[in-house]
C-alpha atoms as a PDB file:
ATOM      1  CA  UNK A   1      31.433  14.085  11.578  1.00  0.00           C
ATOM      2  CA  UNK A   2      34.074  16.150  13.373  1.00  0.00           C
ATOM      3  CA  UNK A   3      34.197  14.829  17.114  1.00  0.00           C
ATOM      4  CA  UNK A   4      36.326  17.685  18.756  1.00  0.00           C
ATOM      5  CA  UNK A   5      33.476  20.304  18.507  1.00  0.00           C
ATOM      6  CA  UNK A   6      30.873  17.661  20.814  1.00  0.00           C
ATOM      7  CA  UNK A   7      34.210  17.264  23.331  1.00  0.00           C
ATOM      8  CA  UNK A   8      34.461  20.947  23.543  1.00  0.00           C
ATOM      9  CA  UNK A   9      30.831  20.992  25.311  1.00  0.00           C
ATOM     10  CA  UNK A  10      31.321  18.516  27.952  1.00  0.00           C
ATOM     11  CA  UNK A  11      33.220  18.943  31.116  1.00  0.00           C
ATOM     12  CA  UNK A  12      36.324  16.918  29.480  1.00  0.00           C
ATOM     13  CA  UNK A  13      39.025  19.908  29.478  1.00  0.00           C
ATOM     14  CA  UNK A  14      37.228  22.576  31.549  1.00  0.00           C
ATOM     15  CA  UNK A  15      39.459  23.776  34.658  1.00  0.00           C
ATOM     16  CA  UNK A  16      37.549  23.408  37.757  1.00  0.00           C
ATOM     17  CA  UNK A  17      38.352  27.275  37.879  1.00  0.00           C
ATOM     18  CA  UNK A  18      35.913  27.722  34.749  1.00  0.00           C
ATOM     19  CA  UNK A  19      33.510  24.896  36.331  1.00  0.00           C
ATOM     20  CA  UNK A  20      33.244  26.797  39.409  1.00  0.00           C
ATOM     21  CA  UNK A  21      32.414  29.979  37.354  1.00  0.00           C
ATOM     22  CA  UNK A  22      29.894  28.631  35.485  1.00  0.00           C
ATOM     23  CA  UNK A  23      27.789  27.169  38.413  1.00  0.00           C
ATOM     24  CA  UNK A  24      28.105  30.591  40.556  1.00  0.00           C
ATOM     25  CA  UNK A  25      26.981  32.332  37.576  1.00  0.00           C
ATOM     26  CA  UNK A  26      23.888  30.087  37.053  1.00  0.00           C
ATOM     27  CA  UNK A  27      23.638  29.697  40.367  1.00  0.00           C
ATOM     28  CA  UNK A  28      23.469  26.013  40.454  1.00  0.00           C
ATOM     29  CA  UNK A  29      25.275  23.066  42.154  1.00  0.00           C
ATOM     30  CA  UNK A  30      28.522  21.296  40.168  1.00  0.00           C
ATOM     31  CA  UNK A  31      26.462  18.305  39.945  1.00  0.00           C
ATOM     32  CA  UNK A  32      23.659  19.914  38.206  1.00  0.00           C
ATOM     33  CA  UNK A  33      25.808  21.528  36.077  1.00  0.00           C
ATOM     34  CA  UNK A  34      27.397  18.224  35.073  1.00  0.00           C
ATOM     35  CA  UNK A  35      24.212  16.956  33.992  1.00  0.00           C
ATOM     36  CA  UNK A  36      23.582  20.216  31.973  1.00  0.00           C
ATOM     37  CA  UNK A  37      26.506  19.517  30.295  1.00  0.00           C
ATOM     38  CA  UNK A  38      25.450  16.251  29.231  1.00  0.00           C
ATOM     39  CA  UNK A  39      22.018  17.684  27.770  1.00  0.00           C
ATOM     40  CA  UNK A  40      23.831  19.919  26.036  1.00  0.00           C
ATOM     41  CA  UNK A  41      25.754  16.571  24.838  1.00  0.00           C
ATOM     42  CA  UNK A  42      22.849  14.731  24.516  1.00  0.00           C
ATOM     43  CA  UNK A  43      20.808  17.269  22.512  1.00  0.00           C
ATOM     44  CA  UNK A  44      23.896  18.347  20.166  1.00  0.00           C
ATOM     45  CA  UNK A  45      23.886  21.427  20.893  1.00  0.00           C
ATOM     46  CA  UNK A  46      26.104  23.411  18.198  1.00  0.00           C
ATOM     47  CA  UNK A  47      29.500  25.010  20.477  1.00  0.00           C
ATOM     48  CA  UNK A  48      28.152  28.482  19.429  1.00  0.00           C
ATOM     49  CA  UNK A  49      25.202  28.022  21.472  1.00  0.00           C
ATOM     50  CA  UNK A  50      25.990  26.275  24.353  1.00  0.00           C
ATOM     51  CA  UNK A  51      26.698  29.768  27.007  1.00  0.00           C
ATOM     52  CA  UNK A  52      22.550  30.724  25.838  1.00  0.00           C
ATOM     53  CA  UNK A  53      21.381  27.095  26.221  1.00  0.00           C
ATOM     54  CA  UNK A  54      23.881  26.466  29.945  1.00  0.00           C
ATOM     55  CA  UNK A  55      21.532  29.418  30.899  1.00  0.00           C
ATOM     56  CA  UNK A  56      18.077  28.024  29.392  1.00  0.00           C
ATOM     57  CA  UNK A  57      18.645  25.121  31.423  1.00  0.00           C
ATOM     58  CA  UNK A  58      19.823  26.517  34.399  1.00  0.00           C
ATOM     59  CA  UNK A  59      16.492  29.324  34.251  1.00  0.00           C
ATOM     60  CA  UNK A  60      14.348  26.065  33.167  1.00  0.00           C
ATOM     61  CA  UNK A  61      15.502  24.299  36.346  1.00  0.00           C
ATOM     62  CA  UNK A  62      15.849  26.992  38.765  1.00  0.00           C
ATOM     63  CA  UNK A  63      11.636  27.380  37.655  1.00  0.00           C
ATOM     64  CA  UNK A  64      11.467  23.853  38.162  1.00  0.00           C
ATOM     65  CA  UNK A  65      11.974  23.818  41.735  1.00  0.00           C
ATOM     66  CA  UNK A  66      10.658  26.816  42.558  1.00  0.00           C
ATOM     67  CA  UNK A  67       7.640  24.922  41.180  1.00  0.00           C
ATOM     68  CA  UNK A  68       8.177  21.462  43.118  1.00  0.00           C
ATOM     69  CA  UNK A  69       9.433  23.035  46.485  1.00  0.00           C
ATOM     70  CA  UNK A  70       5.699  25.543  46.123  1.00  0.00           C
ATOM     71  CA  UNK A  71       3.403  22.413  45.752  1.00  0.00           C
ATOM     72  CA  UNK A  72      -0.144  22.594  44.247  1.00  0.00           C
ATOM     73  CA  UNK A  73      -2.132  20.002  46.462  1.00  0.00           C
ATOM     74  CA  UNK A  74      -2.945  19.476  49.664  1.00  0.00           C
ATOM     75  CA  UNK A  75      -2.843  15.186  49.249  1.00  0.00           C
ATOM     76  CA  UNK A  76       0.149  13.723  51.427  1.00  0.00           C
ATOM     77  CA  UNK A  77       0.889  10.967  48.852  1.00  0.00           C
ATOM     78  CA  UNK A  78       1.463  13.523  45.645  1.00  0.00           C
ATOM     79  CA  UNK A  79       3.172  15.497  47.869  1.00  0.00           C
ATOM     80  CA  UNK A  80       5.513  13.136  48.878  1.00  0.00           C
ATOM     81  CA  UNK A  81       6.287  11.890  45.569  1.00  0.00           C
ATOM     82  CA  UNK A  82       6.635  15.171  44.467  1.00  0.00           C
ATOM     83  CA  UNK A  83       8.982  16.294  47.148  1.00  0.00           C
ATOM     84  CA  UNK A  84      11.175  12.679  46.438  1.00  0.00           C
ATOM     85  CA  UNK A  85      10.897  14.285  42.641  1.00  0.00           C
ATOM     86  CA  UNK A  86      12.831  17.775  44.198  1.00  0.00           C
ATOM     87  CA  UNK A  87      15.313  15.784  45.971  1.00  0.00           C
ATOM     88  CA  UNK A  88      16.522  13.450  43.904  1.00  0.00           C
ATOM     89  CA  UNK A  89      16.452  16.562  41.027  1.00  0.00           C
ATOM     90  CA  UNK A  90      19.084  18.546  44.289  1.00  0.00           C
ATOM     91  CA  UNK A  91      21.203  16.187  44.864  1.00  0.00           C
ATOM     92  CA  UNK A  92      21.768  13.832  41.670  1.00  0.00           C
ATOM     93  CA  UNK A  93      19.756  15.628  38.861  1.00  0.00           C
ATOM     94  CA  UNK A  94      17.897  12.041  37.574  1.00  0.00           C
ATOM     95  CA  UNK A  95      15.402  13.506  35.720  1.00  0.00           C
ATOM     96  CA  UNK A  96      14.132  10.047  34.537  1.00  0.00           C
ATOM     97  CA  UNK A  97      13.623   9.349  37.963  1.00  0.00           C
ATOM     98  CA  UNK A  98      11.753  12.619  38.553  1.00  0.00           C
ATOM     99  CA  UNK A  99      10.096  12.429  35.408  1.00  0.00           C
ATOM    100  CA  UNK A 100       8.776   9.000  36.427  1.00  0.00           C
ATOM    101  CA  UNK A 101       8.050  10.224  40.459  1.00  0.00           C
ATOM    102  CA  UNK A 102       6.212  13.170  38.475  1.00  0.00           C
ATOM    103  CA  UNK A 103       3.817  10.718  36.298  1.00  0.00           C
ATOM    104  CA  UNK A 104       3.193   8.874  39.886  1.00  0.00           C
ATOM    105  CA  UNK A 105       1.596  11.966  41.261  1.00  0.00           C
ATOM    106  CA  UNK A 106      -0.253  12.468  38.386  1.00  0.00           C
ATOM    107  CA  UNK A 107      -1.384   9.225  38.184  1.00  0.00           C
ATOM    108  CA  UNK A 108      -2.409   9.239  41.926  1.00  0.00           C
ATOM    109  CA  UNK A 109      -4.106  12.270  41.181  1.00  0.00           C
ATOM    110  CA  UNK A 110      -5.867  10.942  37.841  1.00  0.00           C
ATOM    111  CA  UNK A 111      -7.058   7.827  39.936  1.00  0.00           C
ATOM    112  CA  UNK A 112      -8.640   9.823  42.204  1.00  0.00           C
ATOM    113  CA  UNK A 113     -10.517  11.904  40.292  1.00  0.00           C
ATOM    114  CA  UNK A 114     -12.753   8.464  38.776  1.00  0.00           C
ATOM    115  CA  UNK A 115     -12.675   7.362  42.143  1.00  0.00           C
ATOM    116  CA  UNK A 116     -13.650  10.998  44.574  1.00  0.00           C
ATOM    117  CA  UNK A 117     -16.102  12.709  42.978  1.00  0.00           C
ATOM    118  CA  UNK A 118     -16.670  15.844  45.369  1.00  0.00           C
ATOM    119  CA  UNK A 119     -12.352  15.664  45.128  1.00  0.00           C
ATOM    120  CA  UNK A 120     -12.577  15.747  41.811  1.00  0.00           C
ATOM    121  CA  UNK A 121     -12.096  19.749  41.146  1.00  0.00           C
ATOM    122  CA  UNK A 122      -8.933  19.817  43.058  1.00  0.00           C
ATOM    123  CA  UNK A 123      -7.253  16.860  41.979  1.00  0.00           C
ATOM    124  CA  UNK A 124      -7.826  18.037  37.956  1.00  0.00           C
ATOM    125  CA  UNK A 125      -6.059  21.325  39.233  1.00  0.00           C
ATOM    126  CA  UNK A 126      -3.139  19.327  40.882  1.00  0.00           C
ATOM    127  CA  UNK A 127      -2.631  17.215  37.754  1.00  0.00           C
ATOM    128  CA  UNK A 128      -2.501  19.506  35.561  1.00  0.00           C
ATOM    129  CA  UNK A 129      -0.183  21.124  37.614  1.00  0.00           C
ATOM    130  CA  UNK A 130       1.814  18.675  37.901  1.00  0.00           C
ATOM    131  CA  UNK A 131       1.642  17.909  33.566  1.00  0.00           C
ATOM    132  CA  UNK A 132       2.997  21.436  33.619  1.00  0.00           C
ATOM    133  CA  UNK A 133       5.895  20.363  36.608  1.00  0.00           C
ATOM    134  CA  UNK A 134       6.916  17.722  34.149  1.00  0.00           C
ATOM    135  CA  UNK A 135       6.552  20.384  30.986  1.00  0.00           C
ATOM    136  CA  UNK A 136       8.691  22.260  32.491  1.00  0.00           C
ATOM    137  CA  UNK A 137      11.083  19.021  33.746  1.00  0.00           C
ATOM    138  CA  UNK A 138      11.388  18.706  29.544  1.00  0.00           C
ATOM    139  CA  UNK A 139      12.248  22.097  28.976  1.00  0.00           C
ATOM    140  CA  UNK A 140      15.035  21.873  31.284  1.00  0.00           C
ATOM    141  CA  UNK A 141      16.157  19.042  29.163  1.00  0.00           C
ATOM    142  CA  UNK A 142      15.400  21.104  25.969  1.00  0.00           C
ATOM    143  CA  UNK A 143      12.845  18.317  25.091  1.00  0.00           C
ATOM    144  CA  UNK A 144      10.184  21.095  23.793  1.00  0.00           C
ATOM    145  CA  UNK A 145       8.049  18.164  21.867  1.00  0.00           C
ATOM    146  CA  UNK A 146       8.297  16.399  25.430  1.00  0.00           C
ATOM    147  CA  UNK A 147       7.374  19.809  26.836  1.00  0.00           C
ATOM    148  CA  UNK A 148       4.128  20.815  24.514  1.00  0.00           C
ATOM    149  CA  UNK A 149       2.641  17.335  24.956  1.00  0.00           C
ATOM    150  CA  UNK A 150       2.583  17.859  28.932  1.00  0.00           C
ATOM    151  CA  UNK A 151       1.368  21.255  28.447  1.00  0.00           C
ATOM    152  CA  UNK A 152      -1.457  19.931  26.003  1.00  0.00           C
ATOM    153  CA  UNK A 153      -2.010  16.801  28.959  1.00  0.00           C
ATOM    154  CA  UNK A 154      -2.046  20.096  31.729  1.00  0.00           C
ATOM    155  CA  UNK A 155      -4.865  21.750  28.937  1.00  0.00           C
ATOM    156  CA  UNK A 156      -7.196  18.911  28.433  1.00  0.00           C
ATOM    157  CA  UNK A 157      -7.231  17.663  32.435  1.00  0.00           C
ATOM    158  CA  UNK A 158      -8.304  21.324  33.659  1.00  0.00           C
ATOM    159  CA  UNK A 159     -11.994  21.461  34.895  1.00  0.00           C
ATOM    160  CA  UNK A 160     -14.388  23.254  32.403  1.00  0.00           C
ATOM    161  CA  UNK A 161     -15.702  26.062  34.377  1.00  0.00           C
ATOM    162  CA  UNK A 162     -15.436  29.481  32.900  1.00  0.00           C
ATOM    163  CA  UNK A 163     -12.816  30.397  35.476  1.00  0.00           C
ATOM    164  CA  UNK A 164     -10.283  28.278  34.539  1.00  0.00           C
ATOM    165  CA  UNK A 165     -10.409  29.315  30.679  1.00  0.00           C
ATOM    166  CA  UNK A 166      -7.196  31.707  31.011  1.00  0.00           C
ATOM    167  CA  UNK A 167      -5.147  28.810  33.003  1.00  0.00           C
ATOM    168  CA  UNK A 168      -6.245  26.089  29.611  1.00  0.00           C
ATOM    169  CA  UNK A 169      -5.461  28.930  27.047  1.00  0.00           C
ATOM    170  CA  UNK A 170      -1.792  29.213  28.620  1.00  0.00           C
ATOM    171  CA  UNK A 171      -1.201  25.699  28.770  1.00  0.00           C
ATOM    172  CA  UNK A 172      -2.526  25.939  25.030  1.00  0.00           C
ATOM    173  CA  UNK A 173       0.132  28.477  24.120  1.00  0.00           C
ATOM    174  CA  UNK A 174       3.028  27.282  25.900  1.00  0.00           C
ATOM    175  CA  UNK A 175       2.424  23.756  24.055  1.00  0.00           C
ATOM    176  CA  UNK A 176       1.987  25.871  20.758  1.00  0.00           C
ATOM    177  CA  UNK A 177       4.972  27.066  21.364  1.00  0.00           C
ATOM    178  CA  UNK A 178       7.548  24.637  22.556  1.00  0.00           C
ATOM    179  CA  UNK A 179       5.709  22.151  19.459  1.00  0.00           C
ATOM    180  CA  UNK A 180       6.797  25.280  17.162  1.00  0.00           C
ATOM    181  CA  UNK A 181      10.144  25.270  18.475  1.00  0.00           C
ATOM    182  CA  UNK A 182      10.023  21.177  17.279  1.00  0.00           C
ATOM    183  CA  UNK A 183       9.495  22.368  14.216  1.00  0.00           C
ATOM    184  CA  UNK A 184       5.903  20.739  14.636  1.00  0.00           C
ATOM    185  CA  UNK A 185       4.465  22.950  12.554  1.00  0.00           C
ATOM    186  CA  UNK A 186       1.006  21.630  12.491  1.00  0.00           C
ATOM    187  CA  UNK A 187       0.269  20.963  16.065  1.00  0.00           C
ATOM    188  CA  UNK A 188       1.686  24.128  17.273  1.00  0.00           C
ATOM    189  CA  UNK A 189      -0.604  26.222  14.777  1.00  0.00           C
ATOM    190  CA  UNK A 190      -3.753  24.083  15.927  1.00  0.00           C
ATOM    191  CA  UNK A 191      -2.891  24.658  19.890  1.00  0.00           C
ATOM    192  CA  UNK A 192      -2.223  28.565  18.965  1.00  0.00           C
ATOM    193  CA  UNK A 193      -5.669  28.653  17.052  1.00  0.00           C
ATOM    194  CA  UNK A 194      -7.430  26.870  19.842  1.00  0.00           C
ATOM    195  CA  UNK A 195      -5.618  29.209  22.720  1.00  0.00           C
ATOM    196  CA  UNK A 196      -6.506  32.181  20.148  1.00  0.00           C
ATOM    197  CA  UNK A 197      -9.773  31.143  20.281  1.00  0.00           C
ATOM    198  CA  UNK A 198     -10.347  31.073  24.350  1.00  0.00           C
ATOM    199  CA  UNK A 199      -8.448  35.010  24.362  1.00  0.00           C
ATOM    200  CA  UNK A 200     -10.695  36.557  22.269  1.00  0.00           C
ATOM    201  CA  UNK A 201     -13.410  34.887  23.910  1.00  0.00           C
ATOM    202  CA  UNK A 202     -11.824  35.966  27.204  1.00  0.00           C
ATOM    203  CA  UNK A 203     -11.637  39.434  25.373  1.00  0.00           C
ATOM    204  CA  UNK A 204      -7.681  39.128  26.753  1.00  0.00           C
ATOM    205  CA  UNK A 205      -6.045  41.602  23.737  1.00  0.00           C
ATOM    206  CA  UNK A 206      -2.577  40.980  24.848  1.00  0.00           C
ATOM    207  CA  UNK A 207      -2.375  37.397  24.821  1.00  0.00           C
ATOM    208  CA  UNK A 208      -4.504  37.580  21.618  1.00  0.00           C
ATOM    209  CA  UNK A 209      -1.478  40.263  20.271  1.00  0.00           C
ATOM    210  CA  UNK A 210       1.155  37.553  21.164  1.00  0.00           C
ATOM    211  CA  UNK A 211      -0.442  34.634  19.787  1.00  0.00           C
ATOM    212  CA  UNK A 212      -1.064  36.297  16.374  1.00  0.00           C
ATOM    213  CA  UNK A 213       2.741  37.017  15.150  1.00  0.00           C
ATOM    214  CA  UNK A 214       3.058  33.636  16.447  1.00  0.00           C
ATOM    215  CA  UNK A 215       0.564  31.728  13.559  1.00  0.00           C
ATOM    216  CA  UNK A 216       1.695  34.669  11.318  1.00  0.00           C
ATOM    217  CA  UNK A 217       5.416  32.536  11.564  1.00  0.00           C
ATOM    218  CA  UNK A 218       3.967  29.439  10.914  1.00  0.00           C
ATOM    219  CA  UNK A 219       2.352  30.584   7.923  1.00  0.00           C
ATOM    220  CA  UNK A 220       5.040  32.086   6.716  1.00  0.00           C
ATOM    221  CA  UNK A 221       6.755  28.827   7.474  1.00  0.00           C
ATOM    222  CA  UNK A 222       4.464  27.366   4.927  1.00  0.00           C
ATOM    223  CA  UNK A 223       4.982  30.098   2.039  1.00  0.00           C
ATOM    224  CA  UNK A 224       1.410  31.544   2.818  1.00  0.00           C
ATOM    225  CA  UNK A 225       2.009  35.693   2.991  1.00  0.00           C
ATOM    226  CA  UNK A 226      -0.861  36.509   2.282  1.00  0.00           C
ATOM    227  CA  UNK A 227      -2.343  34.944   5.850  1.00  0.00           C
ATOM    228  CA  UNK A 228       1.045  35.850   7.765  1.00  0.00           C
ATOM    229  CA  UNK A 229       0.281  39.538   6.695  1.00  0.00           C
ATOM    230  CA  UNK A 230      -3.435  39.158   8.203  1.00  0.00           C
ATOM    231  CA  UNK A 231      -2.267  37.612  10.870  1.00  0.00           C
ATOM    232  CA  UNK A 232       0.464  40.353  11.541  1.00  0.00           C
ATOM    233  CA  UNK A 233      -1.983  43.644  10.759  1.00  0.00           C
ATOM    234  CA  UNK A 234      -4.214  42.139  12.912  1.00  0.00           C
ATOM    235  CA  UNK A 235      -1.572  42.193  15.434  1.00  0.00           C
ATOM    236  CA  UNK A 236      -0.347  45.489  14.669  1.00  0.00           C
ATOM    237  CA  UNK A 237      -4.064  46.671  15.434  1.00  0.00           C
ATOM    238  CA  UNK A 238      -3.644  45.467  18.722  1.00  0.00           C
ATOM    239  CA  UNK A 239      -0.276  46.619  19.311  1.00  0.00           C
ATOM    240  CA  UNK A 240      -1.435  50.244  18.724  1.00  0.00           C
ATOM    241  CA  UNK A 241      -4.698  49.911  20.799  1.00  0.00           C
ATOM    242  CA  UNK A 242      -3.140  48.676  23.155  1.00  0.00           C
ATOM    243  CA  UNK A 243       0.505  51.423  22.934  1.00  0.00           C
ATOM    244  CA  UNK A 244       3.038  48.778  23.194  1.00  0.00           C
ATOM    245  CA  UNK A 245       5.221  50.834  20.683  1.00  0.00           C
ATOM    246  CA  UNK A 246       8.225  48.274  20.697  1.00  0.00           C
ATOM    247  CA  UNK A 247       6.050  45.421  19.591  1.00  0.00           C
ATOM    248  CA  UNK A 248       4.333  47.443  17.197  1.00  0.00           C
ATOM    249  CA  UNK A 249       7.973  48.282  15.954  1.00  0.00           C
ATOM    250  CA  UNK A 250       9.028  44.662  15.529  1.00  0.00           C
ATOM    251  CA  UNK A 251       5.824  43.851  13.493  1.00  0.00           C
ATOM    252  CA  UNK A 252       6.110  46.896  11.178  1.00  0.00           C
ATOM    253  CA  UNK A 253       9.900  44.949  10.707  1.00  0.00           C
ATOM    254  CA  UNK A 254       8.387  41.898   9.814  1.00  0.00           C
ATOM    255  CA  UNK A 255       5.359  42.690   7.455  1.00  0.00           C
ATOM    256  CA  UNK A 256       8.154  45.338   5.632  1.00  0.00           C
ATOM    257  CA  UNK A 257      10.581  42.258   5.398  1.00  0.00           C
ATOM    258  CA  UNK A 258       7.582  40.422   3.524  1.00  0.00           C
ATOM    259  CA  UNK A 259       6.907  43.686   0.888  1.00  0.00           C
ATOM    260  CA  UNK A 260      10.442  43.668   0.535  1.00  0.00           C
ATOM    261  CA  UNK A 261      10.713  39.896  -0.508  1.00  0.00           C
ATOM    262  CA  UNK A 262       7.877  40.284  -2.559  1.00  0.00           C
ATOM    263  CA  UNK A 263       9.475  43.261  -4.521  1.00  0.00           C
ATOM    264  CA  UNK A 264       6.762  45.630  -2.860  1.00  0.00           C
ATOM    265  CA  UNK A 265       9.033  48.209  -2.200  1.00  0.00           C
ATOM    266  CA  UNK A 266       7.014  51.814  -1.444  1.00  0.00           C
ATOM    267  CA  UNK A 267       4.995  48.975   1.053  1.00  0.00           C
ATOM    268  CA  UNK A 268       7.845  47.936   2.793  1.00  0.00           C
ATOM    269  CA  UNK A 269       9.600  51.463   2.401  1.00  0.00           C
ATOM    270  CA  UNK A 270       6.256  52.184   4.699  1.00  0.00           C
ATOM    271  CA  UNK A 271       6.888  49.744   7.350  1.00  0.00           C
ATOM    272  CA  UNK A 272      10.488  49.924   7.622  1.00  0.00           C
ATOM    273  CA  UNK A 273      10.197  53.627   8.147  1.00  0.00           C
ATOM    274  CA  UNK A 274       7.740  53.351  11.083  1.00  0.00           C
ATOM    275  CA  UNK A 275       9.888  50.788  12.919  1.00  0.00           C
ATOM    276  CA  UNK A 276      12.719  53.495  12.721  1.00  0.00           C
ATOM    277  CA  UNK A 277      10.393  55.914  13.688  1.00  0.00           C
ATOM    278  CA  UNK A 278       9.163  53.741  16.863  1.00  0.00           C
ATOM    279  CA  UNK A 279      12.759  53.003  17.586  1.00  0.00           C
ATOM    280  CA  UNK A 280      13.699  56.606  17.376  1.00  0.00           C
ATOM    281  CA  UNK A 281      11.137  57.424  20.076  1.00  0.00           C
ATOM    282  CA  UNK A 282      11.762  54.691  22.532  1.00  0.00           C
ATOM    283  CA  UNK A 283      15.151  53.718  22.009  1.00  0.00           C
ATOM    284  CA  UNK A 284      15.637  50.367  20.859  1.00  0.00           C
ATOM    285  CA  UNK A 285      18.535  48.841  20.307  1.00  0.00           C
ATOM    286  CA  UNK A 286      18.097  48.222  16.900  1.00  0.00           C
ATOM    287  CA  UNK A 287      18.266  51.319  15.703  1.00  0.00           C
ATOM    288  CA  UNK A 288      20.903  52.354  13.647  1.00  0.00           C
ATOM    289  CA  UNK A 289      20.512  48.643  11.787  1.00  0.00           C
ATOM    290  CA  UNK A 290      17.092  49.657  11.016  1.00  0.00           C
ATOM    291  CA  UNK A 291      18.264  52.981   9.676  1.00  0.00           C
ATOM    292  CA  UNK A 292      20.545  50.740   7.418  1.00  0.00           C
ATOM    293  CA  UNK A 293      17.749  48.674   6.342  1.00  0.00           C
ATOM    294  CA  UNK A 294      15.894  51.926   5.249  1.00  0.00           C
ATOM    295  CA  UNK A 295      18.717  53.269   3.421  1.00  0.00           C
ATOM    296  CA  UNK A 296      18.844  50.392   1.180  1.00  0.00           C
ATOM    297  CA  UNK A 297      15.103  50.115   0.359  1.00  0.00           C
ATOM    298  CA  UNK A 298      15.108  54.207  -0.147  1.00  0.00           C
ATOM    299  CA  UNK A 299      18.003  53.579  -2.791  1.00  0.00           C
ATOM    300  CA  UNK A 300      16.462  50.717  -4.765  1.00  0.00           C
ATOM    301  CA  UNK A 301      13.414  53.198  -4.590  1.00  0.00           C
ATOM    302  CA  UNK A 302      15.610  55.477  -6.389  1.00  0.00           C
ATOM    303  CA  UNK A 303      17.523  53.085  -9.422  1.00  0.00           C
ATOM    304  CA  UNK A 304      20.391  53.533  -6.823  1.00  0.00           C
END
C-alpha cells in the first residue's frame, strides 16, 4: 500500500497557517482538531474525502456538547460524570475516557431503575439519553456500527407509554441508518421496518416518506427491484400528498434509473421527465444534468 496518501491526512506537513484555518472554520479548538485528524487516520479515510469528513466530525462534536453541556437528568451523580465526560472531551478530546464516563452514567442510571421504582420513568429517559450522548460520541468518531447499537440500546431502554413512541421510532431510524452506512445491511432494514412500523402507527407521513426510499436502497442493495420500486411508489405517494416536490423529484430519478437498467425505457422516459419537470419548477440544482439524462433515454427511444 502507498503510505504518502495516509501522511497527507495527518497534521505531519500542514503549516500552522492552514491548521489555524481549519479550526476557525470548524470552529473548534487545535487540540480537537488534532484528534480529528487522527480519526480521519484511524478510520482511513480516502484524501478525497477528508475536507467533508473534517466537517462531519467537527458538526458530530459540536452536537455532542451541545448535548452534554444541556443535560437530561436531574441526578447529581450522572450529572457529574457527564459533565467530567464534556471536559475531558474540551480540553484533551479522550473519547475513550468519555465513552467510558458516558457508560458510568448509564449504568448509574440502569441501576437505579431495578432499584427506584417510582424513579424509574425518569431514569429510562436519562439513559436512553445518554445511549444516544454516546451514539452520537461514535459518530463523531465515524464509528456508525458503534453509533446504531447505542441508538438501538437508547430504543429498547425508553418507557412503553404511547407518548414516547415517536422518541423509540427515531432512535430506530437513526440506528437503521448509521447500521446502513456499515454496510449492515440486515440490521439496518429490520430497525427501518420496526421504526416504519411505529410511523404509520403514529400516522407520522413524513417520517414514514423518509424511511421508505431508505428500505427501497437496501433492497436494491440486494438485487430485489421489484420491492425497491414498491417501496419507492409508495414513497412517491407520500411525497405528492404531502407537496414536497424536490423529494418527489429525486424519487421519480431513482425508480427511472431502475426502468432504465432494466431496459424499460418509455417507463423510465416517464420518470426522468417528471424529475425535469419538478426541477424546472423549483429550481434544483440538478437540472441541466437531468435534462442530459433525458436526452439520452429520448434518443435510444428513437434508434438514435
Amino acid at each position: 500500500m502507498n503510505t504518502s496518501k495516509t501522511q497527507d491526512t495527518s497534521l505531519n506537513g500542514l503549516s500552522q497557517q492552514l491548521l489555524a484555518k481549519y479550526a476557525k472554520e470548524l470552529g473548534v479548538s487545535e487540540s480537537a482538531l488534532n484528534s480529528f485528524f487522527k480519526i480521519i487516520d484511524a478510520q482511513h479515510v480516502p484524501l478525497k474525502e477528508l475536507d467533508s469528513k473534517l466537517h462531519e466530525i467537527a458538526d458530530s462534536f459540536q452536537v455532542l456538547m451541545l448535548r452534554l453541556g444541556a443535560m437530561h437528568s436531574e441526578d447529581p451523580q450522572v450529572i457529574r460524570l457527564k459533565g467530567h465526560a464534556r471536559r475531558v472531551l474540551l480540553t484533551s478530546c479522550a473519547y475513550a475516557q468519555a465513552e467510558y464516563l458516558l457508560n458510568q452514567a448509564a449504568a448509574y442510571d440502569l441501576y437505579a431503575i431495578e432499584q427506584v421504582d417510582d424513579a424509574a420513568r425518569q431514569h429510562r429517559l436519562s439513559a436512553a439519553a445518554t445511549h444516544a450522548d454516546n451514539a452520537q460520541l461514535q459518530r463523531v468518531q465515524l464509528c456508525y456500527a458503534e453509533a446504531a447499537e447505542y441508538f438501538k440500546k437508547a430504543a429498547e431502554i425508553l418507557p412503553l407509554d404511547h407518548q414516547y413512541k415517536q422518541e423509540r421510532a427515531d432512535y430506530l431510524g437513526k440506528a437503521g441508518y448509521d447500521f446502513h452506512r456499515a454496510a449492515r445491511y440486515s440490521a439496518a432494514l429490520a430497525l427501518y421496518e420496526q421504526s416504519l412500523a411505529i410511523r404509520r402507527d403514529l400516522d407520522h407521513k413524513s417520517g414514514e416518506g423518509t424511511l421508505l426510499p431508505s428500505t427501497g436502497k437496501i433492497y436494491r442493495v440486494r438485487g430485489d427491484n421489484a420491492t425497491t420500486l414498491q417501496r419507492y411508489e409508495q414513497s412517491l405517494a407520500l411525497s405528492r400528498k404531502l407537496g414536497t416536490k424536490a423529494d418527489e423529484a429525486v424519487i421519480c430519478w431513482n425508480i427511472g434509473g431502475i426502468y432504465q437498467e432494466q431496459n424499460e425505457l418509455s417507463k423510465a422516459e416517464e420518470y426522468i421527465s417528471r424529475t425535469v419537470q419538478l426541477d424546472e419548477e423549483i429550481g434544483l440544482p440538478d437540472l441541466a444534468e437531468d435534462r442530459e439524462a433525458l436526452a439520452r433515454i429520448r434518443a435510444q427511444l428513437q434508434g438514435l
